[in-house]
PDB file of N, CA and C in Angstrom:
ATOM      1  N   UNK A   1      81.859 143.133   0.579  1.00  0.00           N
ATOM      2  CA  UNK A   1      80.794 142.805  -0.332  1.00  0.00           C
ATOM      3  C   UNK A   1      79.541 142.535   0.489  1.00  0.00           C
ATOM      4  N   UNK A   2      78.644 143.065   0.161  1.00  0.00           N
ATOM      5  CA  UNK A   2      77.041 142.732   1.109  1.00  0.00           C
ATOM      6  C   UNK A   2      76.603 141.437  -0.065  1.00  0.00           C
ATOM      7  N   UNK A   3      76.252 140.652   1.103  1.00  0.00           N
ATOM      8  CA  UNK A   3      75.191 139.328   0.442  1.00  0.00           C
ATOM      9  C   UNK A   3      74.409 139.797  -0.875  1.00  0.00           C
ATOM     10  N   UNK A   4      73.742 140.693  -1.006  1.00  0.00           N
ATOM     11  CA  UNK A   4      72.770 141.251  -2.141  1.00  0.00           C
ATOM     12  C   UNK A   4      73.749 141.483  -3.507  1.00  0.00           C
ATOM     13  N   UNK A   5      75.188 141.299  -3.170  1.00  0.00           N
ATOM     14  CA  UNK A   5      76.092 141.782  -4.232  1.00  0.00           C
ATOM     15  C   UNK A   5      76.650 140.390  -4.941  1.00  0.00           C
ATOM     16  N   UNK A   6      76.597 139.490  -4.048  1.00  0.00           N
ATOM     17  CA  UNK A   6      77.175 138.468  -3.954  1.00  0.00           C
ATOM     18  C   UNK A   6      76.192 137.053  -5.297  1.00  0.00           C
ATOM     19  N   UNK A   7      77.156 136.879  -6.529  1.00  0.00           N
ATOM     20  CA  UNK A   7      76.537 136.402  -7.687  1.00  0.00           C
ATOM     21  C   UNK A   7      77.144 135.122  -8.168  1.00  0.00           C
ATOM     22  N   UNK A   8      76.516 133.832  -7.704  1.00  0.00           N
ATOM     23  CA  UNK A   8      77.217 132.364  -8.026  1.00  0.00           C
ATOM     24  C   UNK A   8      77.775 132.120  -9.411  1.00  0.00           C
ATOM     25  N   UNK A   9      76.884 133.267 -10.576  1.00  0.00           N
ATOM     26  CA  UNK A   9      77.805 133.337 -12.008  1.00  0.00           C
ATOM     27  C   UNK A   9      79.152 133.569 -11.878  1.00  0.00           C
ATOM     28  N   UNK A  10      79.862 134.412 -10.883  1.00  0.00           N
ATOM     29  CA  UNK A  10      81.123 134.508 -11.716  1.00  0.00           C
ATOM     30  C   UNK A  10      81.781 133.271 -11.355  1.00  0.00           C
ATOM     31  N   UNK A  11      81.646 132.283 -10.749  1.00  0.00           N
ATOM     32  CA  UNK A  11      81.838 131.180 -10.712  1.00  0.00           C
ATOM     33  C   UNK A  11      82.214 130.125 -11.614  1.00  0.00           C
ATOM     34  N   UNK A  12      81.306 130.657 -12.531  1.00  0.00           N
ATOM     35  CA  UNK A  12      80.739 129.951 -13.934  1.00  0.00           C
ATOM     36  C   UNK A  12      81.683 129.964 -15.283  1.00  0.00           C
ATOM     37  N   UNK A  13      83.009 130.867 -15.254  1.00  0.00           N
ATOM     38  CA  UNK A  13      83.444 131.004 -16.016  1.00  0.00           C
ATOM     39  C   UNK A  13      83.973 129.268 -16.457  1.00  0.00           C
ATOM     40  N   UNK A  14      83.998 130.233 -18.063  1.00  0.00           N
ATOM     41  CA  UNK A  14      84.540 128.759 -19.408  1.00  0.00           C
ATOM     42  C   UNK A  14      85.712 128.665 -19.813  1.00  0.00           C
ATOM     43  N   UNK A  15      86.671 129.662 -19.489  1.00  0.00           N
ATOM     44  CA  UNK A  15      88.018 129.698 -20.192  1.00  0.00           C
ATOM     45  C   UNK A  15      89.210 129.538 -18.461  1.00  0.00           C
ATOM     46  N   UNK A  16      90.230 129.186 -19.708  1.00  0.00           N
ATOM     47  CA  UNK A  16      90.910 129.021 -17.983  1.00  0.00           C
ATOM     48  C   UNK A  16      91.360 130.024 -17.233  1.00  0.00           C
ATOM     49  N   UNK A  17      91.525 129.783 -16.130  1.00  0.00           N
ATOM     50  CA  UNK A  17      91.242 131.226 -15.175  1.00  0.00           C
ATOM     51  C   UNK A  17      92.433 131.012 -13.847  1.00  0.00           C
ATOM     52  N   UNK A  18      93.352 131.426 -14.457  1.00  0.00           N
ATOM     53  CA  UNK A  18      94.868 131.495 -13.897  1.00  0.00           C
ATOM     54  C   UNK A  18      94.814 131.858 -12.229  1.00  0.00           C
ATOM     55  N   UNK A  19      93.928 132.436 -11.744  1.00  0.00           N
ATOM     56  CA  UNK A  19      93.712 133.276 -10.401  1.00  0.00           C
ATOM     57  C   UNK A  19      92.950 131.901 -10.016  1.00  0.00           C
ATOM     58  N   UNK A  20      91.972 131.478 -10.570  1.00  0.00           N
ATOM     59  CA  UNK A  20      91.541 130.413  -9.726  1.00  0.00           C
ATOM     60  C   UNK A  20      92.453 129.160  -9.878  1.00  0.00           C
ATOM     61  N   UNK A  21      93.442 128.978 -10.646  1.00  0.00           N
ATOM     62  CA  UNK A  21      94.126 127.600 -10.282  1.00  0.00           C
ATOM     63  C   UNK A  21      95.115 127.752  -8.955  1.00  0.00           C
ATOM     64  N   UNK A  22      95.309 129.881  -8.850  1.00  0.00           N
ATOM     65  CA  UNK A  22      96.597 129.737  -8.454  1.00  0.00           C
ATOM     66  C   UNK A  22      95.645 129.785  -6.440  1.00  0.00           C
ATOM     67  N   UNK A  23      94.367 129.739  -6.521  1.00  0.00           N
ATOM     68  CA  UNK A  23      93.750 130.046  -5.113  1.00  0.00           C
ATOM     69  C   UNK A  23      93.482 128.629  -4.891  1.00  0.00           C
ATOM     70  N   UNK A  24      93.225 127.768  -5.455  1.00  0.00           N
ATOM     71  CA  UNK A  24      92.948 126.404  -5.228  1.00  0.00           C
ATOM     72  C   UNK A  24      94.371 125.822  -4.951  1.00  0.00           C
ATOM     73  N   UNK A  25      95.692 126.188  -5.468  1.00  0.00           N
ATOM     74  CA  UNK A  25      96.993 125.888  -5.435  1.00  0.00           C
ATOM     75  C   UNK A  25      97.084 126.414  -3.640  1.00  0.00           C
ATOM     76  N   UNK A  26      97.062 127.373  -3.918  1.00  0.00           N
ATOM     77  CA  UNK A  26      97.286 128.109  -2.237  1.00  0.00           C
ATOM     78  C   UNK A  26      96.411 126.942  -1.367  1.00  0.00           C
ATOM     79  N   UNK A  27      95.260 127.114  -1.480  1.00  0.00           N
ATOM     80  CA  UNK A  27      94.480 125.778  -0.511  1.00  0.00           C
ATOM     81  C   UNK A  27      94.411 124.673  -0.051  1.00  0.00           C
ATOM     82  N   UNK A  28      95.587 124.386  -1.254  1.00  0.00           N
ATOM     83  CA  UNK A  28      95.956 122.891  -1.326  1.00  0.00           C
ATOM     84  C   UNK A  28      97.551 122.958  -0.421  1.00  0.00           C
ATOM     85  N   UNK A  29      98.309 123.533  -0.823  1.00  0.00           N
ATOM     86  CA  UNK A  29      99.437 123.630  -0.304  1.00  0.00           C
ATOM     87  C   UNK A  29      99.344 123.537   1.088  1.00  0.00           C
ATOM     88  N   UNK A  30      98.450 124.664   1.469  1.00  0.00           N
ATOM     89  CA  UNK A  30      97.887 124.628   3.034  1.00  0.00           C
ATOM     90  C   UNK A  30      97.589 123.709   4.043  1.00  0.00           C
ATOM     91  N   UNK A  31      96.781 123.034   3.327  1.00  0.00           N
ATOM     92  CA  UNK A  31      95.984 121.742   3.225  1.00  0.00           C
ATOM     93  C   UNK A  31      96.725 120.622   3.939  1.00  0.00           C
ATOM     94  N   UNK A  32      98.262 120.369   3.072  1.00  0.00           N
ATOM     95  CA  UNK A  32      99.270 119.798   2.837  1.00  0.00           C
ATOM     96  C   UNK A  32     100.272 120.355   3.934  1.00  0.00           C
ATOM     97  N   UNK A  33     100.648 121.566   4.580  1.00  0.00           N
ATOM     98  CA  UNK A  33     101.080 121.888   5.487  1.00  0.00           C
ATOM     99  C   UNK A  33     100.794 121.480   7.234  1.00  0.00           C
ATOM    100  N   UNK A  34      99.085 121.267   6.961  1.00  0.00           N
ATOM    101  CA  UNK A  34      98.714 121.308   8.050  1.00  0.00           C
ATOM    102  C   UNK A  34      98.548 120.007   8.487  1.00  0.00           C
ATOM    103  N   UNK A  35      98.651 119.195   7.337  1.00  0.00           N
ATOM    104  CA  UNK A  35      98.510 117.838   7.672  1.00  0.00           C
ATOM    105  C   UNK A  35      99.463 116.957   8.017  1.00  0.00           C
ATOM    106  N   UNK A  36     100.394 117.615   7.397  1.00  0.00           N
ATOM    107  CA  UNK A  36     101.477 117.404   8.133  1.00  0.00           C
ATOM    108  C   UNK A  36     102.049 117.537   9.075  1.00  0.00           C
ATOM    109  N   UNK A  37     101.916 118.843  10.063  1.00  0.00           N
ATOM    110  CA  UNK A  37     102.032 119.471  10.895  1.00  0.00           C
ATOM    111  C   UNK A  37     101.230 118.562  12.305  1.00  0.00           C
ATOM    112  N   UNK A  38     100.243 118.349  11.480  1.00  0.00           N
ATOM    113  CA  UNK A  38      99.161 117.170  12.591  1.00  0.00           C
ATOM    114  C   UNK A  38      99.404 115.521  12.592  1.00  0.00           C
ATOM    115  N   UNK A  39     100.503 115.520  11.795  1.00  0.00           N
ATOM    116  CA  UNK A  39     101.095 114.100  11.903  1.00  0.00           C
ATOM    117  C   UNK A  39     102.508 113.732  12.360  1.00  0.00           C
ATOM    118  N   UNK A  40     102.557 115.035  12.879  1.00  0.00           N
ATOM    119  CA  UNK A  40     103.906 115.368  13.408  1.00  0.00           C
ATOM    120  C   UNK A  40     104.559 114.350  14.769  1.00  0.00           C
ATOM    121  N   UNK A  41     105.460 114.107  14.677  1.00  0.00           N
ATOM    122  CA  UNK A  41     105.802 113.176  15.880  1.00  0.00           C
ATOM    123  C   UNK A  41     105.909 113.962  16.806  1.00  0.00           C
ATOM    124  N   UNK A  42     106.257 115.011  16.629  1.00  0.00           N
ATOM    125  CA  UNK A  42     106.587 116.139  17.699  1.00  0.00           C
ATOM    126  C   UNK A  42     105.183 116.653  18.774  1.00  0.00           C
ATOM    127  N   UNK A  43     104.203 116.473  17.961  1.00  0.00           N
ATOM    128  CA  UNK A  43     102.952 117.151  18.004  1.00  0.00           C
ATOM    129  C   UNK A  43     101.934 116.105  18.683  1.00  0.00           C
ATOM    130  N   UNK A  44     101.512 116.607  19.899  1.00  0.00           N
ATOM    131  CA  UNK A  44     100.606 115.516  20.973  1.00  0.00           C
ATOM    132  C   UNK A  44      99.331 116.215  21.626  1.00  0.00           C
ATOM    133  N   UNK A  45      98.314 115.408  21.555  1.00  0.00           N
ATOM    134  CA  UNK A  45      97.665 116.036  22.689  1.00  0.00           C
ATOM    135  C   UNK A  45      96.565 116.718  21.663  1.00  0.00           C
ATOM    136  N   UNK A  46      96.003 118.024  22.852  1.00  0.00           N
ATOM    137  CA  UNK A  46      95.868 119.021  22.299  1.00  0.00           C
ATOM    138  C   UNK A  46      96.038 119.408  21.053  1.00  0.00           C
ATOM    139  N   UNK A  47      97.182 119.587  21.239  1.00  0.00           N
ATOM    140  CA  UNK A  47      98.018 120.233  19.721  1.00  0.00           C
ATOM    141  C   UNK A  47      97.580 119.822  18.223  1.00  0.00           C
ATOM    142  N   UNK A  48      97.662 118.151  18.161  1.00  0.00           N
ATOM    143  CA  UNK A  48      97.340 117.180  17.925  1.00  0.00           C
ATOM    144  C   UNK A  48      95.908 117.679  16.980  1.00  0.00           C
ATOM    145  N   UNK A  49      94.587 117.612  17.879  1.00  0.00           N
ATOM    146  CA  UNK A  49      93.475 117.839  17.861  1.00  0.00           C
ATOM    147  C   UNK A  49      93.477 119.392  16.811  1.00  0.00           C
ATOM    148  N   UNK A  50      94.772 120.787  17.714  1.00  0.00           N
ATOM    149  CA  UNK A  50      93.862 121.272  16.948  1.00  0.00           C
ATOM    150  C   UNK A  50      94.547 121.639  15.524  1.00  0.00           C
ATOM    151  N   UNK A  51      95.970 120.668  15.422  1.00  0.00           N
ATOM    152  CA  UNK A  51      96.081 121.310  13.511  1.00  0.00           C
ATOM    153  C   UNK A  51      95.433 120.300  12.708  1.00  0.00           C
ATOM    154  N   UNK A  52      94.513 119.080  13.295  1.00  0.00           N
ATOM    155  CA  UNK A  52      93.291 118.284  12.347  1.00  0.00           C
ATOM    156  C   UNK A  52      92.633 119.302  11.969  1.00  0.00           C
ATOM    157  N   UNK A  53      91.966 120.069  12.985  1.00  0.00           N
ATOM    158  CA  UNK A  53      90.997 120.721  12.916  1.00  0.00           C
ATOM    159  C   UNK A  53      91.218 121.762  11.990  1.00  0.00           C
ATOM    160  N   UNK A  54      92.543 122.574  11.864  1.00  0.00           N
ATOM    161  CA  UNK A  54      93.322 123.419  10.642  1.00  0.00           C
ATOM    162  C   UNK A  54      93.186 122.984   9.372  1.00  0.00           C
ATOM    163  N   UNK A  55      93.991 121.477   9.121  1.00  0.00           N
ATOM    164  CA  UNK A  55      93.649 120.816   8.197  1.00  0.00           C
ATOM    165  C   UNK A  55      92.582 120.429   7.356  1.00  0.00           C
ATOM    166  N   UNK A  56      91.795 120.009   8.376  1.00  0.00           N
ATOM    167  CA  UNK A  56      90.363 119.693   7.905  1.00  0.00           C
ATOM    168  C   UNK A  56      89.531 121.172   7.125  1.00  0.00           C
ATOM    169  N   UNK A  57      89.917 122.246   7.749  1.00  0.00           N
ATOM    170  CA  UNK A  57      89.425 123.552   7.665  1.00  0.00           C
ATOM    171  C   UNK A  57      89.651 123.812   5.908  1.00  0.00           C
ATOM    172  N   UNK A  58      90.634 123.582   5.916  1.00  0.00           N
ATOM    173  CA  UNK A  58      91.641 124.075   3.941  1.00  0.00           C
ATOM    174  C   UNK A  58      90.916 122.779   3.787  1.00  0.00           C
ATOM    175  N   UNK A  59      90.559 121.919   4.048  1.00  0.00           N
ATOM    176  CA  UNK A  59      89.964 121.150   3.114  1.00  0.00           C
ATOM    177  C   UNK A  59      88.617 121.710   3.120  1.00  0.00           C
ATOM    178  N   UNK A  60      87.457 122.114   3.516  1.00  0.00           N
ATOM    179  CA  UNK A  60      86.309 122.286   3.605  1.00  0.00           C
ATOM    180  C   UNK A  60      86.146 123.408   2.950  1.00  0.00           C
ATOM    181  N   UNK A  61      87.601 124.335   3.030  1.00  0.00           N
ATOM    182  CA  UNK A  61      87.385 125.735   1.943  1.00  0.00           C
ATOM    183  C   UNK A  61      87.675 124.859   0.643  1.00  0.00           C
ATOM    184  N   UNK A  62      88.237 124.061   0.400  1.00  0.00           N
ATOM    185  CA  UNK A  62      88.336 123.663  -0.891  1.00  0.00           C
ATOM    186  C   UNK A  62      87.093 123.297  -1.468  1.00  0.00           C
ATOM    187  N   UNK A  63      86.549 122.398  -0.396  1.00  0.00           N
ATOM    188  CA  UNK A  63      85.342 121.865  -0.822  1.00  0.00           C
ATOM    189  C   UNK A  63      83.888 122.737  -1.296  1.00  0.00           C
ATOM    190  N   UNK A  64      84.179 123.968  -0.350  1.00  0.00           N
ATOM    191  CA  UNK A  64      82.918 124.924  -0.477  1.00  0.00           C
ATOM    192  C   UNK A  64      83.133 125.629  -1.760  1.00  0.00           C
ATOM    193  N   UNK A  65      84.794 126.403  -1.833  1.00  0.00           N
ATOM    194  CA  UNK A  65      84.621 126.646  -3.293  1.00  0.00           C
ATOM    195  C   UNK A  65      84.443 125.796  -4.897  1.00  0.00           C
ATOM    196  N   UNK A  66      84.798 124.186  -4.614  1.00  0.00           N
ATOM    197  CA  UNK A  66      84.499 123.505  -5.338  1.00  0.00           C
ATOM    198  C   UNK A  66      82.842 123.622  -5.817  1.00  0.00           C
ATOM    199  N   UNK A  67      82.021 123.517  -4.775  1.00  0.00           N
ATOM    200  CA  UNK A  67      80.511 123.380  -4.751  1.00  0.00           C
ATOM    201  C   UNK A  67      80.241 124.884  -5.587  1.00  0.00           C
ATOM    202  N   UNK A  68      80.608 126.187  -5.245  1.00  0.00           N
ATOM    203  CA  UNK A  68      80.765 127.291  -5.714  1.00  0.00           C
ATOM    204  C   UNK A  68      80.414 127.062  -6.990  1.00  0.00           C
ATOM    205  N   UNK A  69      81.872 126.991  -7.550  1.00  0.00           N
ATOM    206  CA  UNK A  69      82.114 126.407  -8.897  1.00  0.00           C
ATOM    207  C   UNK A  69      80.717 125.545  -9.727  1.00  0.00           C
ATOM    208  N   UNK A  70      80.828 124.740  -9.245  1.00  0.00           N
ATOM    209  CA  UNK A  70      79.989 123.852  -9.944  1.00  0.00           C
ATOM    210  C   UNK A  70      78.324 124.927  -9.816  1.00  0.00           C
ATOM    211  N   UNK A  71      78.026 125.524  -8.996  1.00  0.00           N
ATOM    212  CA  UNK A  71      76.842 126.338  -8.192  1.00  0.00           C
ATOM    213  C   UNK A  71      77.101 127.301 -10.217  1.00  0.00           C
ATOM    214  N   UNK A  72      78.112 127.981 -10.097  1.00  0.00           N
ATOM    215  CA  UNK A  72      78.135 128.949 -10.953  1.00  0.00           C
ATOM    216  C   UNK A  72      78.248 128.567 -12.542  1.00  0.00           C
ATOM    217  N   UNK A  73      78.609 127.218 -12.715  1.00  0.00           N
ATOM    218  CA  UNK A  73      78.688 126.787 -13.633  1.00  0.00           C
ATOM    219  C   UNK A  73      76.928 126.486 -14.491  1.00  0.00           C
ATOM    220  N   UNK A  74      76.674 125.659 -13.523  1.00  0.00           N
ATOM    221  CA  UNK A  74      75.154 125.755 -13.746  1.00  0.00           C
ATOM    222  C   UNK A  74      74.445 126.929 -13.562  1.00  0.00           C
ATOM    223  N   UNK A  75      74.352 127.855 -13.077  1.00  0.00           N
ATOM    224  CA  UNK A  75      73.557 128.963 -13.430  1.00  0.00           C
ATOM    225  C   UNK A  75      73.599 129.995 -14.591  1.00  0.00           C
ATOM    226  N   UNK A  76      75.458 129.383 -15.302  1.00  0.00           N
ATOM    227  CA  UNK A  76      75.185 130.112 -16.870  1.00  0.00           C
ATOM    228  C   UNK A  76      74.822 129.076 -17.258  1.00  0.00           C
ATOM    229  N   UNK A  77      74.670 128.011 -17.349  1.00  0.00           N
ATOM    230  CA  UNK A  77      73.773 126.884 -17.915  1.00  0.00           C
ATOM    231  C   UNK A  77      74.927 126.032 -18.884  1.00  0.00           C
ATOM    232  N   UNK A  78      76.231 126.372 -18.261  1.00  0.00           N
ATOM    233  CA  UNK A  78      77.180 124.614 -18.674  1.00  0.00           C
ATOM    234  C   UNK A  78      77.243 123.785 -17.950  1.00  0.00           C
ATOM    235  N   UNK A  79      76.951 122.693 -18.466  1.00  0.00           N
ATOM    236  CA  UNK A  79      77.134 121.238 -18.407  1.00  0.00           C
ATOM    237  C   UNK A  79      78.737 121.162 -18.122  1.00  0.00           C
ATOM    238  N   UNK A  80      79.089 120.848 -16.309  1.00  0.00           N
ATOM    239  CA  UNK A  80      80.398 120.021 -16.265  1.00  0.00           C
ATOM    240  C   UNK A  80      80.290 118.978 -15.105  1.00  0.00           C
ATOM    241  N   UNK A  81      80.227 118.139 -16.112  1.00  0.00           N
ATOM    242  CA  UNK A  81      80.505 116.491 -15.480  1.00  0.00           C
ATOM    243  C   UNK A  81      81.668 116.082 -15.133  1.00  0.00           C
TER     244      UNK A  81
END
């Protein structure tokens, strides 16, 4: 997709939208893998450092497509509080 294609409406949808619960599900799961993985007794050091940094990552995609969302919501012009 080139940037020029790229439209914060479809974001915006009003009805429920099975593909986006099941990509936010995936993100989360992830999320949940890695954090675990980084709290691992097994896991030192280094290692340690970098599945935070994994973790933290599925969280920040969550977060960016959250902002998305809300980005696309307001540009068809619904109100979600």
């Amino acid at each position: 997709m080139k940037e020029s294609e790229y439209r914060v409406s479809v974001f915006g949808f009003t009805q429920p939208n099975e593909l986006w619960e099941h990509i936010l599900y995936i993100v989360d799961i992830n999320a949940e893998a890695e954090s675990s993985v980084a709290t691992g007794v097994e896991v030192s050091g280094e290692q340690r450092i970098h599945a935070c940094g994994r973790a933290q990552a599925w969280k920040d995609i969550k977060t960016l497509l959250l902002e998305e969302r809300k980005k696309g919501l307001d540009a068809n012009g619904i109100n979600n509080s």
